[in-house]
C-alpha atoms as a PDB file:
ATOM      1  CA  UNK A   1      -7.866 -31.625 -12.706  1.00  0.00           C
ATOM      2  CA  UNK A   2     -10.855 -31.722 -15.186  1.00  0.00           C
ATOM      3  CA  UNK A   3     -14.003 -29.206 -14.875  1.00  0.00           C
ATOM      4  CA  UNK A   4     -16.518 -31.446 -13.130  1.00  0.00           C
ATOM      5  CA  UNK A   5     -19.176 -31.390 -15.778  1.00  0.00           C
ATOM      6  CA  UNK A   6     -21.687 -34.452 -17.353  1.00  0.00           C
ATOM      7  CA  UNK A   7     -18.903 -35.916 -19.031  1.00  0.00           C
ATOM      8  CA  UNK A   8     -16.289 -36.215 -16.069  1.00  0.00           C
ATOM      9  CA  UNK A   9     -19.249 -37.729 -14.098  1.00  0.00           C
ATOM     10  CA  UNK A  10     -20.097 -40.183 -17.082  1.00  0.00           C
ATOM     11  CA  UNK A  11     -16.670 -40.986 -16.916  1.00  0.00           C
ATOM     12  CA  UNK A  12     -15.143 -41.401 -13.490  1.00  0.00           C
ATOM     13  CA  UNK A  13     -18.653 -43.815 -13.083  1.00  0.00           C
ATOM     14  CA  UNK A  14     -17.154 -46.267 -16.064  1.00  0.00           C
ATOM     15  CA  UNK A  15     -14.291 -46.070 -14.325  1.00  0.00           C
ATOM     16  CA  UNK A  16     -15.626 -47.330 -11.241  1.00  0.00           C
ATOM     17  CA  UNK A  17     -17.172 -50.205 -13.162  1.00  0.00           C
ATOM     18  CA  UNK A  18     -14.116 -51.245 -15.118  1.00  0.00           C
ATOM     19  CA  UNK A  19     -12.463 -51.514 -11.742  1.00  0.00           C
ATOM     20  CA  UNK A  20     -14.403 -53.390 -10.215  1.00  0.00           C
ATOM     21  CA  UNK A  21     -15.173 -55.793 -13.372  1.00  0.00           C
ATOM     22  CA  UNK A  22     -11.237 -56.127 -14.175  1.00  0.00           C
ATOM     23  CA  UNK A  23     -10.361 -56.661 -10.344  1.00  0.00           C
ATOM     24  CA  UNK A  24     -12.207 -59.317 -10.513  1.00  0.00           C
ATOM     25  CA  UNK A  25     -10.660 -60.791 -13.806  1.00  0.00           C
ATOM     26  CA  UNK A  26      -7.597 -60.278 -12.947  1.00  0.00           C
ATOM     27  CA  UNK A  27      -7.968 -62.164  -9.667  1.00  0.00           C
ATOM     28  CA  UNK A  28      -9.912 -65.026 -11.805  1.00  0.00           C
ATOM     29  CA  UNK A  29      -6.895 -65.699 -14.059  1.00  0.00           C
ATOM     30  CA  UNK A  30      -3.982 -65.159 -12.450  1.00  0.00           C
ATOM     31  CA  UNK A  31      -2.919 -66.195  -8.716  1.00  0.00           C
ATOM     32  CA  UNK A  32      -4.354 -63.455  -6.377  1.00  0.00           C
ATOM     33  CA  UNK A  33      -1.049 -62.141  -4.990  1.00  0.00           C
ATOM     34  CA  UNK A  34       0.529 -61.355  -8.603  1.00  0.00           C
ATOM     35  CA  UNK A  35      -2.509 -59.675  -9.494  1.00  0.00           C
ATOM     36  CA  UNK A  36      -2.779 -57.477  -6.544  1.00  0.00           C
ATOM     37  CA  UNK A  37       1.356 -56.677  -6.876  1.00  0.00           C
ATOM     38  CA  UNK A  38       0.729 -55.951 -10.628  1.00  0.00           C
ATOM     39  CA  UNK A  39      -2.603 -54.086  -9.651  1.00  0.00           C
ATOM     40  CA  UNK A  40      -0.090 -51.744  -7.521  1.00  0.00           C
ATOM     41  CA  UNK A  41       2.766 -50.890 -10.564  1.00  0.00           C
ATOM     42  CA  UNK A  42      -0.403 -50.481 -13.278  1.00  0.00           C
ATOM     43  CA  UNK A  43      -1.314 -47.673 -10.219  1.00  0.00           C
ATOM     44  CA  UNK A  44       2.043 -46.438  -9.335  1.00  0.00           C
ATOM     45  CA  UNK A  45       3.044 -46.283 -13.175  1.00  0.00           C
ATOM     46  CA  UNK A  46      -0.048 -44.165 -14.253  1.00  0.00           C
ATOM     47  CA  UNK A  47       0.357 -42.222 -10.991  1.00  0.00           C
ATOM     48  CA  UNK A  48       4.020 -41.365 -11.744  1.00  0.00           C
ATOM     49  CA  UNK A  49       2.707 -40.214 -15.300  1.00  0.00           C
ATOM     50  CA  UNK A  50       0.163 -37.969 -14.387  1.00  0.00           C
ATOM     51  CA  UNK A  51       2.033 -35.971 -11.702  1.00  0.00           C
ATOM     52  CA  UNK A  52       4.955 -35.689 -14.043  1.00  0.00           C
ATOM     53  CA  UNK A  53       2.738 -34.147 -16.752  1.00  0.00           C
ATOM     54  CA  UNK A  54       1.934 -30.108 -15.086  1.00  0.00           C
ATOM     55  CA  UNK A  55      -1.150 -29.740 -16.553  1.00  0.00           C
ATOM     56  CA  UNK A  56      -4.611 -31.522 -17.441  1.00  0.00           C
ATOM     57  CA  UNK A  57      -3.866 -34.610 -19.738  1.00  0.00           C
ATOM     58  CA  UNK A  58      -7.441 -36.371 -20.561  1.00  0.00           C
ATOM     59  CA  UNK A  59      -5.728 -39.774 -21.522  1.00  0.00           C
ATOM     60  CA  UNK A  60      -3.057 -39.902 -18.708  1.00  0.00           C
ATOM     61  CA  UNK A  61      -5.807 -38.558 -16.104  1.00  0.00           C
ATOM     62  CA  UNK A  62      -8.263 -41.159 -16.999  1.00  0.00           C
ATOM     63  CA  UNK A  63      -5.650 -43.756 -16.975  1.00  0.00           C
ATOM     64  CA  UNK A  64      -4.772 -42.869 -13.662  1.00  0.00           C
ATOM     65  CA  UNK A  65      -8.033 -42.844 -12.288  1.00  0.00           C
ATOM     66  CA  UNK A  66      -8.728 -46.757 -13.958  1.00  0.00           C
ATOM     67  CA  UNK A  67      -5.399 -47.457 -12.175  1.00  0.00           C
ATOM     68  CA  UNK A  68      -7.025 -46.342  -9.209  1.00  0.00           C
ATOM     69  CA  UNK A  69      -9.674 -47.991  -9.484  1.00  0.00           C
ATOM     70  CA  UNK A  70      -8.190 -51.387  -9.915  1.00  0.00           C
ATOM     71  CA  UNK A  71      -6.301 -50.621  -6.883  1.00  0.00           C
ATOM     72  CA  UNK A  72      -8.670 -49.389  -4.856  1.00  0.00           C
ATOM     73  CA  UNK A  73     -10.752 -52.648  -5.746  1.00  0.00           C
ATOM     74  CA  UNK A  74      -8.024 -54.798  -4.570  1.00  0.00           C
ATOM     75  CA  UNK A  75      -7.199 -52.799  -1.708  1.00  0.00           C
ATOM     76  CA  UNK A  76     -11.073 -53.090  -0.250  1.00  0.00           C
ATOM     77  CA  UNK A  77     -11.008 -57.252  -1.405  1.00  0.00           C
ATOM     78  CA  UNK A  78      -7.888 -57.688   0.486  1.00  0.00           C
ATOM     79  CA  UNK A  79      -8.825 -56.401   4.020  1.00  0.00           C
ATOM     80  CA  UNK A  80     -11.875 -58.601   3.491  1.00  0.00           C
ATOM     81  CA  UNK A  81     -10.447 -61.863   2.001  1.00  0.00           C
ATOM     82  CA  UNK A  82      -7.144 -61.948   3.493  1.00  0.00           C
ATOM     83  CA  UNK A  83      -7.360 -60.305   6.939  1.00  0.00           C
ATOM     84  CA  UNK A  84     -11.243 -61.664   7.013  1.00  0.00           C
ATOM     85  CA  UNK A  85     -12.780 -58.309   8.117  1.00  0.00           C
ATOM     86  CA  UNK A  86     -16.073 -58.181   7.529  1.00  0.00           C
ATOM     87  CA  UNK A  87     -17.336 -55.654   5.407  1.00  0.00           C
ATOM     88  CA  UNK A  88     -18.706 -52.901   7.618  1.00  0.00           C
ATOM     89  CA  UNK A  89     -15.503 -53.350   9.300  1.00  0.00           C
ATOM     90  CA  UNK A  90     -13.870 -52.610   5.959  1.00  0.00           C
ATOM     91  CA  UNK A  91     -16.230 -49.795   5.185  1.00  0.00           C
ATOM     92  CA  UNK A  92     -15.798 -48.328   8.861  1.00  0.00           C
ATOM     93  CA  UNK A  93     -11.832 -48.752   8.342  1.00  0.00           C
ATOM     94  CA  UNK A  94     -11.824 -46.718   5.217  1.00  0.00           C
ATOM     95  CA  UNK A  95     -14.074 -44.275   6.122  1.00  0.00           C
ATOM     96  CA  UNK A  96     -11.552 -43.530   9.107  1.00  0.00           C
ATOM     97  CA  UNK A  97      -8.892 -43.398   6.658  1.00  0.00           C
ATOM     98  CA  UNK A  98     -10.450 -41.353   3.889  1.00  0.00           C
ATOM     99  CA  UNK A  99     -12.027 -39.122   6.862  1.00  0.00           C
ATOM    100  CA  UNK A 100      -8.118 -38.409   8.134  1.00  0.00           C
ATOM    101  CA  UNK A 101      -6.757 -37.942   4.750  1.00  0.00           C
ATOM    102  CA  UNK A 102      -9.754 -34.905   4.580  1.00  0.00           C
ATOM    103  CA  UNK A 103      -8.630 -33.766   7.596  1.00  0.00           C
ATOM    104  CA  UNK A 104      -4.865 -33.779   6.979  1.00  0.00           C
ATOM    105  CA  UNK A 105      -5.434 -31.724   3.405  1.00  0.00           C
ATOM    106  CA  UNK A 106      -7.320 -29.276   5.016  1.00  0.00           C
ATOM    107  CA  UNK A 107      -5.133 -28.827   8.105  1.00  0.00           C
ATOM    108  CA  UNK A 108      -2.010 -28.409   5.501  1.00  0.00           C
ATOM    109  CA  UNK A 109      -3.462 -26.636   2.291  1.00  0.00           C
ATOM    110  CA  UNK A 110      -6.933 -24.951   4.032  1.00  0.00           C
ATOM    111  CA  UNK A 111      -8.662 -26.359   0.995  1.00  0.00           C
ATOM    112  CA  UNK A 112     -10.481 -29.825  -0.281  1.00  0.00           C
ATOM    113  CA  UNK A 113     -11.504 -27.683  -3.787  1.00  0.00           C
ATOM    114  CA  UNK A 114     -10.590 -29.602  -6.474  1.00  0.00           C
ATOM    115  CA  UNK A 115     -10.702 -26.370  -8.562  1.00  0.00           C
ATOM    116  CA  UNK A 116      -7.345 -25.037  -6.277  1.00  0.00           C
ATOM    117  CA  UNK A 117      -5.036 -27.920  -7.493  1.00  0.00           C
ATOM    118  CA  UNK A 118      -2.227 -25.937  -8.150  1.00  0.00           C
ATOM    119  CA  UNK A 119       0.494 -27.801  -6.225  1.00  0.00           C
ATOM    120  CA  UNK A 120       2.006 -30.987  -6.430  1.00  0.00           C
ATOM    121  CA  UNK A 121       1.544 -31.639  -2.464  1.00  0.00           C
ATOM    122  CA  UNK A 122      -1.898 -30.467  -3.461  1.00  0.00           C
ATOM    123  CA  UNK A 123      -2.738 -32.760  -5.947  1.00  0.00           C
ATOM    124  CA  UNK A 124      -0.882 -35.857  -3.877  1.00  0.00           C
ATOM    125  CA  UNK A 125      -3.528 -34.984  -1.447  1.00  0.00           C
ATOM    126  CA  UNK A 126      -5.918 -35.188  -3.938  1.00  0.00           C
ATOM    127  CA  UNK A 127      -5.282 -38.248  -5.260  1.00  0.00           C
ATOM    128  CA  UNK A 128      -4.744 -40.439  -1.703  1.00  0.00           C
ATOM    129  CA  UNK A 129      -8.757 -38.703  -1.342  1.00  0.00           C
ATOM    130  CA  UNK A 130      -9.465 -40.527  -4.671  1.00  0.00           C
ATOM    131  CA  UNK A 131      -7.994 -44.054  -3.426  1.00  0.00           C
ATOM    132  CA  UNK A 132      -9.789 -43.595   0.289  1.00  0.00           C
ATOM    133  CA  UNK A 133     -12.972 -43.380  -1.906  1.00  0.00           C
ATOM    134  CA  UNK A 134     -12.509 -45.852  -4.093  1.00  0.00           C
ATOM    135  CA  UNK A 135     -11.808 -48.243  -1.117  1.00  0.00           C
ATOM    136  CA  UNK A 136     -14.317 -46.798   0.808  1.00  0.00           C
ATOM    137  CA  UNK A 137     -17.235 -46.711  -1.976  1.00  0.00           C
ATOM    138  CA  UNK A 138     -16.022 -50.913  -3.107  1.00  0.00           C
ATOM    139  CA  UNK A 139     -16.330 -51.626   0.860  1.00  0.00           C
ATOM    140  CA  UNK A 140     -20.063 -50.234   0.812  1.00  0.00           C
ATOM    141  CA  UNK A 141     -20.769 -51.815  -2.546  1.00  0.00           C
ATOM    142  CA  UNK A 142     -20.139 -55.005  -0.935  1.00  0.00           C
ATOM    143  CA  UNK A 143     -21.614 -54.114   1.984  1.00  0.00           C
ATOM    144  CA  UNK A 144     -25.354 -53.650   0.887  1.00  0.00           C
ATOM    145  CA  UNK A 145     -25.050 -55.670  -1.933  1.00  0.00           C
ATOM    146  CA  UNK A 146     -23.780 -59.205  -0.073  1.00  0.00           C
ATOM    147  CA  UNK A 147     -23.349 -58.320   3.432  1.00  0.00           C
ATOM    148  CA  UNK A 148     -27.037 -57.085   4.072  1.00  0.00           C
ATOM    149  CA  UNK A 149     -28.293 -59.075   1.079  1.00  0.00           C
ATOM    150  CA  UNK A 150     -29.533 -56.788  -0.578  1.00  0.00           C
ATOM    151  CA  UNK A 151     -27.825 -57.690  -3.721  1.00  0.00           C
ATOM    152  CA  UNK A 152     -26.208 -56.144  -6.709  1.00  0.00           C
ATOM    153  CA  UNK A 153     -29.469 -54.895  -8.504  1.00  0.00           C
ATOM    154  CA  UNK A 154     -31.321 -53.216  -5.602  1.00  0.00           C
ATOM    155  CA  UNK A 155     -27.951 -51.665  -4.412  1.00  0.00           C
ATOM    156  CA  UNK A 156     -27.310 -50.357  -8.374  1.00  0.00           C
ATOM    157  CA  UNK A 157     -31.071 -48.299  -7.575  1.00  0.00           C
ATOM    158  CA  UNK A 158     -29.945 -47.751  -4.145  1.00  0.00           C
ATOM    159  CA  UNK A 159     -26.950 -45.821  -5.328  1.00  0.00           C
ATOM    160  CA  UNK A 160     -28.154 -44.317  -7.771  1.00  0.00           C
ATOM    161  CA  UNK A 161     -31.091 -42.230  -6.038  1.00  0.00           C
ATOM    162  CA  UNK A 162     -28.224 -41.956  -3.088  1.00  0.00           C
ATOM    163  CA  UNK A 163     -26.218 -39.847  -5.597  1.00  0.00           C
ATOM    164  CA  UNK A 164     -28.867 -37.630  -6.396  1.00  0.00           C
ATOM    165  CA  UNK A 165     -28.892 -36.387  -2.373  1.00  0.00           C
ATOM    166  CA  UNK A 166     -25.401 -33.998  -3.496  1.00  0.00           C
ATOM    167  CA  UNK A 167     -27.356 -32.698  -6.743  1.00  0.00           C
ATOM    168  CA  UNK A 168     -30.333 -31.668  -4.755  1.00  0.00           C
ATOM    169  CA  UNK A 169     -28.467 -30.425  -1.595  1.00  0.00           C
ATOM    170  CA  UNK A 170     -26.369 -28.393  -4.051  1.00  0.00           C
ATOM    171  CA  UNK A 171     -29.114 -26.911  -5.978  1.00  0.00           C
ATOM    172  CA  UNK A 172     -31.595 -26.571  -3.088  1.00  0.00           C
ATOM    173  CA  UNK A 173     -30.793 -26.990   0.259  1.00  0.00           C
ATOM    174  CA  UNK A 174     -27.471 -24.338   0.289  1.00  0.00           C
ATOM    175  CA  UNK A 175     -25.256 -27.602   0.846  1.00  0.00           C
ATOM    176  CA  UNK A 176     -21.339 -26.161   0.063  1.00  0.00           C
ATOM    177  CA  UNK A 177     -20.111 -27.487  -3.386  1.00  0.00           C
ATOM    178  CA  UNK A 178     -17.041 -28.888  -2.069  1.00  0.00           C
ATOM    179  CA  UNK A 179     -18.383 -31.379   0.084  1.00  0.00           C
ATOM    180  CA  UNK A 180     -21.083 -32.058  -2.537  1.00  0.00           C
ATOM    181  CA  UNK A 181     -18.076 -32.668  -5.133  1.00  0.00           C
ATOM    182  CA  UNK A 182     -16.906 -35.173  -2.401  1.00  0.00           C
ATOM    183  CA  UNK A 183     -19.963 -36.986  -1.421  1.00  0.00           C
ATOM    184  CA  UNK A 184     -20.817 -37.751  -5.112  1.00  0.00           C
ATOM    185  CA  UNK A 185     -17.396 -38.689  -5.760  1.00  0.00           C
ATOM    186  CA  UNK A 186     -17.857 -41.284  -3.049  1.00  0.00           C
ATOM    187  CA  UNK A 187     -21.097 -42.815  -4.188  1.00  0.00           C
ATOM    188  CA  UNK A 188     -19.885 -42.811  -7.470  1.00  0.00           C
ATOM    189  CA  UNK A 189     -17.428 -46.154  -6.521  1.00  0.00           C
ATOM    190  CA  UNK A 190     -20.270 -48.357  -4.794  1.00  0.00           C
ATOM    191  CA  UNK A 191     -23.013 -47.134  -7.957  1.00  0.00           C
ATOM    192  CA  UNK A 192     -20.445 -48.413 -10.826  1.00  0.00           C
ATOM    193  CA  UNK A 193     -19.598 -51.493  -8.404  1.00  0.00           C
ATOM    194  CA  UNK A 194     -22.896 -52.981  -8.250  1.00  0.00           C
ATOM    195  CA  UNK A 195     -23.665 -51.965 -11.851  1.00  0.00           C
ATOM    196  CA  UNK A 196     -20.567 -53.838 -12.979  1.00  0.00           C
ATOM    197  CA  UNK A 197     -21.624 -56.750 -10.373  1.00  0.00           C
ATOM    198  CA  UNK A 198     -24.788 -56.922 -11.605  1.00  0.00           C
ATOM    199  CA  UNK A 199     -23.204 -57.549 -15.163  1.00  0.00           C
ATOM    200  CA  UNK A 200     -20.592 -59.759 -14.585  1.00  0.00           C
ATOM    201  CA  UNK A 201     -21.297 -62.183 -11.669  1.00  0.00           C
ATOM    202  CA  UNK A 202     -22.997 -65.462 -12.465  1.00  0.00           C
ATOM    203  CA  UNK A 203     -27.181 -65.802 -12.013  1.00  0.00           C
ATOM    204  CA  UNK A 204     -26.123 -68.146  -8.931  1.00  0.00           C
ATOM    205  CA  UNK A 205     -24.900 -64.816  -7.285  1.00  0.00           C
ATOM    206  CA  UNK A 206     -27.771 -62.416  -8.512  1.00  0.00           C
ATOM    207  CA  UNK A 207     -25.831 -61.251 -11.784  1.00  0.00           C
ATOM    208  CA  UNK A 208     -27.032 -61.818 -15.378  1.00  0.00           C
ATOM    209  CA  UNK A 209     -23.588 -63.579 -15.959  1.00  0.00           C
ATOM    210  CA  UNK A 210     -22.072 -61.479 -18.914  1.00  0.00           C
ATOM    211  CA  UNK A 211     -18.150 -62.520 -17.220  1.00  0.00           C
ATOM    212  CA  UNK A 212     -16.267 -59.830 -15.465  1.00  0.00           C
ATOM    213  CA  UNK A 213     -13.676 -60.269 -18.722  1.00  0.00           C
ATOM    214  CA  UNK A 214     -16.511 -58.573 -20.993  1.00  0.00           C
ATOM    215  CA  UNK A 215     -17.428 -56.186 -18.433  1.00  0.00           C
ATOM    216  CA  UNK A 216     -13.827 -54.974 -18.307  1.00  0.00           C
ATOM    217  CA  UNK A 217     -13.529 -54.817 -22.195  1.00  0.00           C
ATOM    218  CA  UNK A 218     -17.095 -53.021 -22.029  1.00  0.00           C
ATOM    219  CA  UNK A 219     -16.475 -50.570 -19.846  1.00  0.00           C
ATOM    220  CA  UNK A 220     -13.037 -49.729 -20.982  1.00  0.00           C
ATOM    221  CA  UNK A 221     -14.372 -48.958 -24.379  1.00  0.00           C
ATOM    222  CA  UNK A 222     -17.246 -46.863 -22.954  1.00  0.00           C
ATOM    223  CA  UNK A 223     -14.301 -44.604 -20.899  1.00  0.00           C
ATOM    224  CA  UNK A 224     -12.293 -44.426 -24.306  1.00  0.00           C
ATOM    225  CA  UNK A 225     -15.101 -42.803 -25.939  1.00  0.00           C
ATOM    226  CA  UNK A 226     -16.040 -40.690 -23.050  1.00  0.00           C
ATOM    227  CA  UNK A 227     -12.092 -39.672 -22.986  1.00  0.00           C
ATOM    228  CA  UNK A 228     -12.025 -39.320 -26.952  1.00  0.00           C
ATOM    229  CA  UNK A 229     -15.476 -37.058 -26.713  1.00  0.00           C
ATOM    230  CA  UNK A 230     -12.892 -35.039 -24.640  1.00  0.00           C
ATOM    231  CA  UNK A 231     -10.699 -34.045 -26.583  1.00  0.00           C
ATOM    232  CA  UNK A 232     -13.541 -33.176 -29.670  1.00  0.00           C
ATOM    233  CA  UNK A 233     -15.158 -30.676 -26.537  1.00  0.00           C
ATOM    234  CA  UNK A 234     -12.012 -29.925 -24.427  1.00  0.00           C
ATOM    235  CA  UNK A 235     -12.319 -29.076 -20.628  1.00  0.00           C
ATOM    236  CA  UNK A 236     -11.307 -26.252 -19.088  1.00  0.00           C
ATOM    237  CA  UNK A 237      -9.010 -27.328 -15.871  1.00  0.00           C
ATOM    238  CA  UNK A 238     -10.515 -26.615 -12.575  1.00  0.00           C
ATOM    239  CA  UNK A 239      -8.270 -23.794 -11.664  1.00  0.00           C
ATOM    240  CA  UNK A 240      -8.957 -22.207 -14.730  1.00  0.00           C
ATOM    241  CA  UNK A 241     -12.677 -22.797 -14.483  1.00  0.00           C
ATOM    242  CA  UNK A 242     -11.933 -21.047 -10.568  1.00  0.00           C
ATOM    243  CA  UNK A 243     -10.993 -17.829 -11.560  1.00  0.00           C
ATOM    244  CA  UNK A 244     -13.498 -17.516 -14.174  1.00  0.00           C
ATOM    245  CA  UNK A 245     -16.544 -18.864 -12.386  1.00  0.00           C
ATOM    246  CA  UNK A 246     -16.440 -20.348  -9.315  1.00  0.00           C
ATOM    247  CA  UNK A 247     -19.586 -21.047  -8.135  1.00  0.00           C
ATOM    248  CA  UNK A 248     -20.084 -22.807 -11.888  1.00  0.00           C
ATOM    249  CA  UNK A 249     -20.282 -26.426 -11.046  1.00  0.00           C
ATOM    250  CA  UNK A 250     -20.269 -28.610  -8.372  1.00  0.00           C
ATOM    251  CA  UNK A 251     -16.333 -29.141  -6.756  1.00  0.00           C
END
């Protein structure tokens, strides 16, 4: 896993936009079921790649977490669309889910730090956390944004002064990092969301109608620089980072 430092955050919050913004895309030009079936091998595919590598891969990380994204996009618009929860249903449901998947990691491995991923039934735990939250943070995106009517532009400031709450506790209120690693994590999804929302859904919905196909191309270029930037100023891993400073950075 990557140090979490100002560039992972940068870039796991693209990420959130892109899927979001190509979820919707993909569902716009292409019959909903295929999409959501080809959203699944894009994530099992990328998945597959990054366990198989042993070690911190930028590129194949970062793909994996878009992959998840998408995914966890469709995953959230399916319980609503096609099982016609509504969405604090769908945010309850996840939260349950994402809650138990805590639970279960912590009952097996005694750890949620991302800086002691040093096993693959560690980092499989790891990354069903980073699907619950994707899910989780799309299903309170759409929550605030269309099912209180709030819409996408107040919930992109909404987020985004919620996310500072994990920064503060860290720094000032004695709040443990790994649950402050977590919480951000979480807001991260429903920030990007609404920011990619805001972009890409017509005026008649609230957005300034850029076109969810921009968005995606947009954002995706924004997380290849981020990723490129990377590799100029590499990361330490997380269990590296561990054993030389642990109380370093948040996670």
């Amino acid at each position: 896993m990557p140090d979490p430092t100002l560039v992972f955050w940068a870039t796991k919050a693209a990420s959130t936009a892109l899927g979001e913004a190509l979820s919707d895309f993909s569902i716009r030009i292409m019959d909903p079921v295929v999409a959501v079936f080809l959203g699944f091998v894009f994530f099992a595919l990328a998945l597959v790649l990054q366990l198989t590598r042993g070690r911190y891969v930028p590129a194949v990380y970062w793909l994996a977490v878009a992959a998840v994204g998408v995914f966890g996009t469709m995953a959230a618009d399916v319980m609503h669309v096609v099982l016609g929860l509504s969405y604090a249903a769908t945010a309850a449901l996840y939260a349950v889910v994402l809650a138990g998947t805590f639970a279960l990691w912590w009952r097996t491995e005694r750890t949620l730090s991302v800086h002691q991923i040093t096993t693959t039934r560690r980092e499989l735990y790891y990354w069903a956390a980073v699907v619950g939250t994707f899910a989780l943070g799309t299903a309170v995106g759409d929550l605030t944004a269309v099912g209180l009517g709030l819409g996408y532009l107040p919930s992109v400031f909404l987020f985004a002064a919620a996310i500072m709450l994990p920064a503060v506790g860290y720094t000032y209120w004695r709040w443990g990092a790994v649950f402050s690693f977590w919480f951000a994590y979480v807001l991260t999804r429903p920030l990007g969301a609404s920011v990619a929302d805001w972009l890409g859904k017509p005026s008649a919905e609230g957005g300034l109608g850029v076109g969810s196909g921009w968005v995606s191309l947009g954002f995706a270029i924004i997380m290849i620089v981020l990723v490129a930037v990377m590799y100029v100023r590499p990361q330490t891993s997380t269990a590296l980072a561990s054993r030389e400073a642990p109380r370093a950075r948040v996670g």
